[in-house]
N, C-alpha and C. Protein backbone atom coordinates (compact mmCIF):
# COMPACT_ATOMS: atom_id res chain seq x y z
N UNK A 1 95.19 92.77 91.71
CA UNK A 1 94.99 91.57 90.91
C UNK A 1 93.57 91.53 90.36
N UNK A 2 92.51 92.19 91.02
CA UNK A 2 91.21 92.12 90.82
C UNK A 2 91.10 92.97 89.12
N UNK A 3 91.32 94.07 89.62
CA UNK A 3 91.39 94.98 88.49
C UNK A 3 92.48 94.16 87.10
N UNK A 4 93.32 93.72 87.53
CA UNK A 4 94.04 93.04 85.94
C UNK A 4 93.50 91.75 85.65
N UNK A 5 92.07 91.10 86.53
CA UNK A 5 91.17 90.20 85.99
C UNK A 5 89.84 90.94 85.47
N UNK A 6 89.12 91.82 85.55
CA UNK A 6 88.55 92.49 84.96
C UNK A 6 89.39 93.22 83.70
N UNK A 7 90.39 93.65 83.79
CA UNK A 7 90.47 94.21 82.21
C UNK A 7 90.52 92.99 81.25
N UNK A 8 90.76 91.58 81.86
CA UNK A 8 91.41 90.96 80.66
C UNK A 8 90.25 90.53 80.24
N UNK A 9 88.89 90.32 81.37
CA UNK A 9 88.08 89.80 81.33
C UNK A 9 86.56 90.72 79.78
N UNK A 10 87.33 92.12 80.03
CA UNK A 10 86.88 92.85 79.30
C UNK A 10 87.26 92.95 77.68
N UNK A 11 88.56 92.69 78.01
CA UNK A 11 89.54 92.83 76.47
C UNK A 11 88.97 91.26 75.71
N UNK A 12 88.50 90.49 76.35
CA UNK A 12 87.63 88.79 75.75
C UNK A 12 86.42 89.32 75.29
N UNK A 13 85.52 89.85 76.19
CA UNK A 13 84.35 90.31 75.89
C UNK A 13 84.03 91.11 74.17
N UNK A 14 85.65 91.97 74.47
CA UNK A 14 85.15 92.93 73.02
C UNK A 14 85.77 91.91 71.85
N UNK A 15 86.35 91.64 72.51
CA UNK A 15 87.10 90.44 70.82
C UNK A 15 85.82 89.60 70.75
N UNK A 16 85.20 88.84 71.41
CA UNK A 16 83.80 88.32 71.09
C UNK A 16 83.23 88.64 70.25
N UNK A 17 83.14 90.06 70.59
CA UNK A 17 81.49 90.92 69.93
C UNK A 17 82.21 91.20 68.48
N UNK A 18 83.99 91.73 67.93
CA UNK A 18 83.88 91.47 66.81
C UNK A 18 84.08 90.31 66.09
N UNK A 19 83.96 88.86 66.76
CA UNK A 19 83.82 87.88 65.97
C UNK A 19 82.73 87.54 65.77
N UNK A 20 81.45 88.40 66.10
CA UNK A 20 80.13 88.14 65.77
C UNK A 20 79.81 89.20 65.04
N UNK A 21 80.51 89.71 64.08
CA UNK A 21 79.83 91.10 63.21
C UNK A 21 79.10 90.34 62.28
N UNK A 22 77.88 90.40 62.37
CA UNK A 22 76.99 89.35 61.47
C UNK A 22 77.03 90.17 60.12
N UNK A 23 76.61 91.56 60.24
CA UNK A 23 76.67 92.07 58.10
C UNK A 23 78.13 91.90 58.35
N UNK A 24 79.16 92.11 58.74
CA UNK A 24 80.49 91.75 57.58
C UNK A 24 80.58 90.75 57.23
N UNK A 25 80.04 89.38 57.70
CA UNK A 25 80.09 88.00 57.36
C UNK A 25 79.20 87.87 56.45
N UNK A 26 78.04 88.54 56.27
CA UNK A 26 77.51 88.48 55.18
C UNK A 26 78.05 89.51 54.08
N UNK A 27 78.21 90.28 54.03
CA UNK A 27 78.86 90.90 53.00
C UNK A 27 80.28 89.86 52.34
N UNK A 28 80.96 89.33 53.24
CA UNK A 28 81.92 88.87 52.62
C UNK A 28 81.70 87.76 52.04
N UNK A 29 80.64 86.80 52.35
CA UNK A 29 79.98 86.20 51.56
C UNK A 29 79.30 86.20 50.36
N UNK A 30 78.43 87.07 50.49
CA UNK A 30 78.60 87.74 48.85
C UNK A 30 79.31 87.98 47.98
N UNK A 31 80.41 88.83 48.94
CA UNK A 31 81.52 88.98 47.99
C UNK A 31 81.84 87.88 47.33
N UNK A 32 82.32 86.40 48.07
CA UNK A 32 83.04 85.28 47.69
C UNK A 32 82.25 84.57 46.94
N UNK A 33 80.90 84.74 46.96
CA UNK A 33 80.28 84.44 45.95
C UNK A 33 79.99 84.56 44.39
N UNK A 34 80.17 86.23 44.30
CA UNK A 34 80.21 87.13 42.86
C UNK A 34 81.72 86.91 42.53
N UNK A 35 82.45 86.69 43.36
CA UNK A 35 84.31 86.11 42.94
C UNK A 35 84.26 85.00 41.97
N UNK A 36 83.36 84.07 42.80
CA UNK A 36 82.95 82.62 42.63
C UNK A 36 82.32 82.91 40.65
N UNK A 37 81.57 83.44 40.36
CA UNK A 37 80.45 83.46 39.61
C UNK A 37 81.39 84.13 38.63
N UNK A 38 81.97 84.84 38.52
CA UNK A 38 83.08 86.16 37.57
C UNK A 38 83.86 85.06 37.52
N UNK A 39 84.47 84.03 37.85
CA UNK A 39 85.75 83.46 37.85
C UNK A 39 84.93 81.79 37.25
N UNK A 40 83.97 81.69 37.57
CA UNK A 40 83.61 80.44 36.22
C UNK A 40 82.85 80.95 34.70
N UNK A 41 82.14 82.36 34.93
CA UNK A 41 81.96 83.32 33.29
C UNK A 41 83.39 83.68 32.80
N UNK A 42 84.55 83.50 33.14
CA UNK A 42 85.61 83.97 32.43
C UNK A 42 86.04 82.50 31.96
N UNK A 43 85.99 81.46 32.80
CA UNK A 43 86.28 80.02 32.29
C UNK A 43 85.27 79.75 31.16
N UNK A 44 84.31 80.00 31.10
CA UNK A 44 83.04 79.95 29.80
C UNK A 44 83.87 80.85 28.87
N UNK A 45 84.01 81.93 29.00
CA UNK A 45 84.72 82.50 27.59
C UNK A 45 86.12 81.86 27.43
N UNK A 46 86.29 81.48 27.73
CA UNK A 46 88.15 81.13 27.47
C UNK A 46 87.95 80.07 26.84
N UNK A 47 86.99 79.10 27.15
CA UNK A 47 86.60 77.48 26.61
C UNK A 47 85.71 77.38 25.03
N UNK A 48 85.57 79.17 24.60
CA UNK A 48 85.15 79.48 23.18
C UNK A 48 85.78 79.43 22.14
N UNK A 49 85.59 78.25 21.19
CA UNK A 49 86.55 77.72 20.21
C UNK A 49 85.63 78.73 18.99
N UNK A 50 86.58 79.42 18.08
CA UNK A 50 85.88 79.93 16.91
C UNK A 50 86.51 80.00 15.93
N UNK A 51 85.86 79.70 14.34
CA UNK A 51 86.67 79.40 13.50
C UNK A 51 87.66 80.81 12.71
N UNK A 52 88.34 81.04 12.00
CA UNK A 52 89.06 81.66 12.12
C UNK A 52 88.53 82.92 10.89
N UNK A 53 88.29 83.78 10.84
CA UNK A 53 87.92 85.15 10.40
C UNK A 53 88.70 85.00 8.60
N UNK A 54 89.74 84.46 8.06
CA UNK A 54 90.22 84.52 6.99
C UNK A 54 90.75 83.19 6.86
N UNK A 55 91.13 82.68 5.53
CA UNK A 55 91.44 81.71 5.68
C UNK A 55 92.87 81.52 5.61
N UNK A 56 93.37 80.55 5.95
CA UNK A 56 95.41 80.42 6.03
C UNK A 56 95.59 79.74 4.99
N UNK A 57 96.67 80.11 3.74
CA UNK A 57 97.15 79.39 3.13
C UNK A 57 98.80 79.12 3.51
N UNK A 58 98.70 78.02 3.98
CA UNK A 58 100.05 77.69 4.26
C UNK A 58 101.39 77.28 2.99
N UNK A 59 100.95 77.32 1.60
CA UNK A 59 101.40 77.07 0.64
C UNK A 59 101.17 78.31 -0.44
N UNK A 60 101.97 78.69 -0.78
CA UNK A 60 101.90 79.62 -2.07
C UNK A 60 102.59 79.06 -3.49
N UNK A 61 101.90 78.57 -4.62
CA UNK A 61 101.95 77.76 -5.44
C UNK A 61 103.16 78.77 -6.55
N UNK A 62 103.99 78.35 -6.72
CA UNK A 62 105.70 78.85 -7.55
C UNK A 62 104.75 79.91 -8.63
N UNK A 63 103.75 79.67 -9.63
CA UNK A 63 103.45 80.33 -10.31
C UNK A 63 103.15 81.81 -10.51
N UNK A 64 102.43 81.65 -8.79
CA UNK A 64 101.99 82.98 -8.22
C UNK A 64 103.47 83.81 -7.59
N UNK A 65 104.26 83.07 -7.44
CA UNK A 65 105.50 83.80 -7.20
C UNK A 65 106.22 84.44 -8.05
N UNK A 66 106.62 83.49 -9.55
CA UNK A 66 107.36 83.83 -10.20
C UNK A 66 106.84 84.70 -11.56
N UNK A 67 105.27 84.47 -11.80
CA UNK A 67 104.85 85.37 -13.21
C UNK A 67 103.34 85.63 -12.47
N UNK A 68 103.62 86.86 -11.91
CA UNK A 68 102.19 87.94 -11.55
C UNK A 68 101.51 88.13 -12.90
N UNK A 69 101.68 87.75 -13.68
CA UNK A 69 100.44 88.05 -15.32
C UNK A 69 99.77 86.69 -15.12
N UNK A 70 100.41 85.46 -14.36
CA UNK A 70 99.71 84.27 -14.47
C UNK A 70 98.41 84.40 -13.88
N UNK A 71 98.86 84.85 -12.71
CA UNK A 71 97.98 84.84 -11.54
C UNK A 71 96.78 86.17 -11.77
N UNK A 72 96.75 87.20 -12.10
CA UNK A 72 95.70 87.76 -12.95
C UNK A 72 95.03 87.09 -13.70
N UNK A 73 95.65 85.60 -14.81
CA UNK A 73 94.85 85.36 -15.47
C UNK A 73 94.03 84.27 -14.87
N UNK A 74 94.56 83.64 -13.94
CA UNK A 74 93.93 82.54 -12.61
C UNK A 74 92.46 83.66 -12.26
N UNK A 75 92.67 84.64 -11.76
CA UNK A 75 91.95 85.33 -11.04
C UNK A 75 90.61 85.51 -11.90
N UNK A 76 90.87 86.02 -13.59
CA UNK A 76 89.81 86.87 -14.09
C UNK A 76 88.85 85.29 -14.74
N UNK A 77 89.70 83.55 -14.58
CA UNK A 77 89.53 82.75 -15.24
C UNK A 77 88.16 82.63 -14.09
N UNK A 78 88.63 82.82 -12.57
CA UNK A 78 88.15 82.24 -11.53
C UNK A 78 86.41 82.83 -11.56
N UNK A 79 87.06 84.27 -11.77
CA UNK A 79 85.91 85.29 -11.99
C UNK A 79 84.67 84.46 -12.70
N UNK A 80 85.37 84.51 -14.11
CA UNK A 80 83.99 84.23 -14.86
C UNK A 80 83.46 82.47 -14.82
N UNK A 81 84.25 81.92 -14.44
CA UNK A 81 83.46 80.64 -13.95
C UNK A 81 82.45 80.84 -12.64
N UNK A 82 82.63 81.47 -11.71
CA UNK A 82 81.57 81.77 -10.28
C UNK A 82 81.47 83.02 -10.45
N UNK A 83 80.48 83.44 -10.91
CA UNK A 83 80.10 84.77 -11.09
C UNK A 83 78.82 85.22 -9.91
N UNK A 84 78.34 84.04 -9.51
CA UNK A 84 77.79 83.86 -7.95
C UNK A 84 78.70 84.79 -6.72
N UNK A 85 80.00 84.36 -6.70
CA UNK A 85 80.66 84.50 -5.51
C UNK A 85 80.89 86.09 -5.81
């Protein structure tokens, strides 16, 4: 009986010593930290509103559909009024 109170008494002892591994607790802290830090910089980009690269015309006006000579002459009219742009 002596001997199966010493082993158990031993098998406590070592479970102790790895619930005190002081660098893995710090390491994993770090870790949960840089988790922490990567996971609110991805909420910063996601929350980036930007306006849109081309513009949308949601309407295409019958003219430009039905006589392509119109719309050349829209274009070369557009031309020489903003000769800026």
């Amino acid at each position: 009986m002596r001997d199966f109170n010493e082993t158990t008494e031993e098998k406590w002892r070592k479970r102790r010593k790895k619930g005190y591994n002081w660098p893995k607790l710090i390491v994993m802290i770090v870790l949960l930290g840089a988790i922490i830090y990567a996971m609110s910089a991805l909420k910063k980009t996601g929350n980036i509103v930007s306006a849109p690269m081309a513009e949308v015309q949601t309407e295409v006006p019958e003219t430009q559909i039905d006589n392509p000579e119109m719309e050349a002459e829209q274009n070369q009219e557009q031309s020489q009024e903003s000769p800026s742009q």
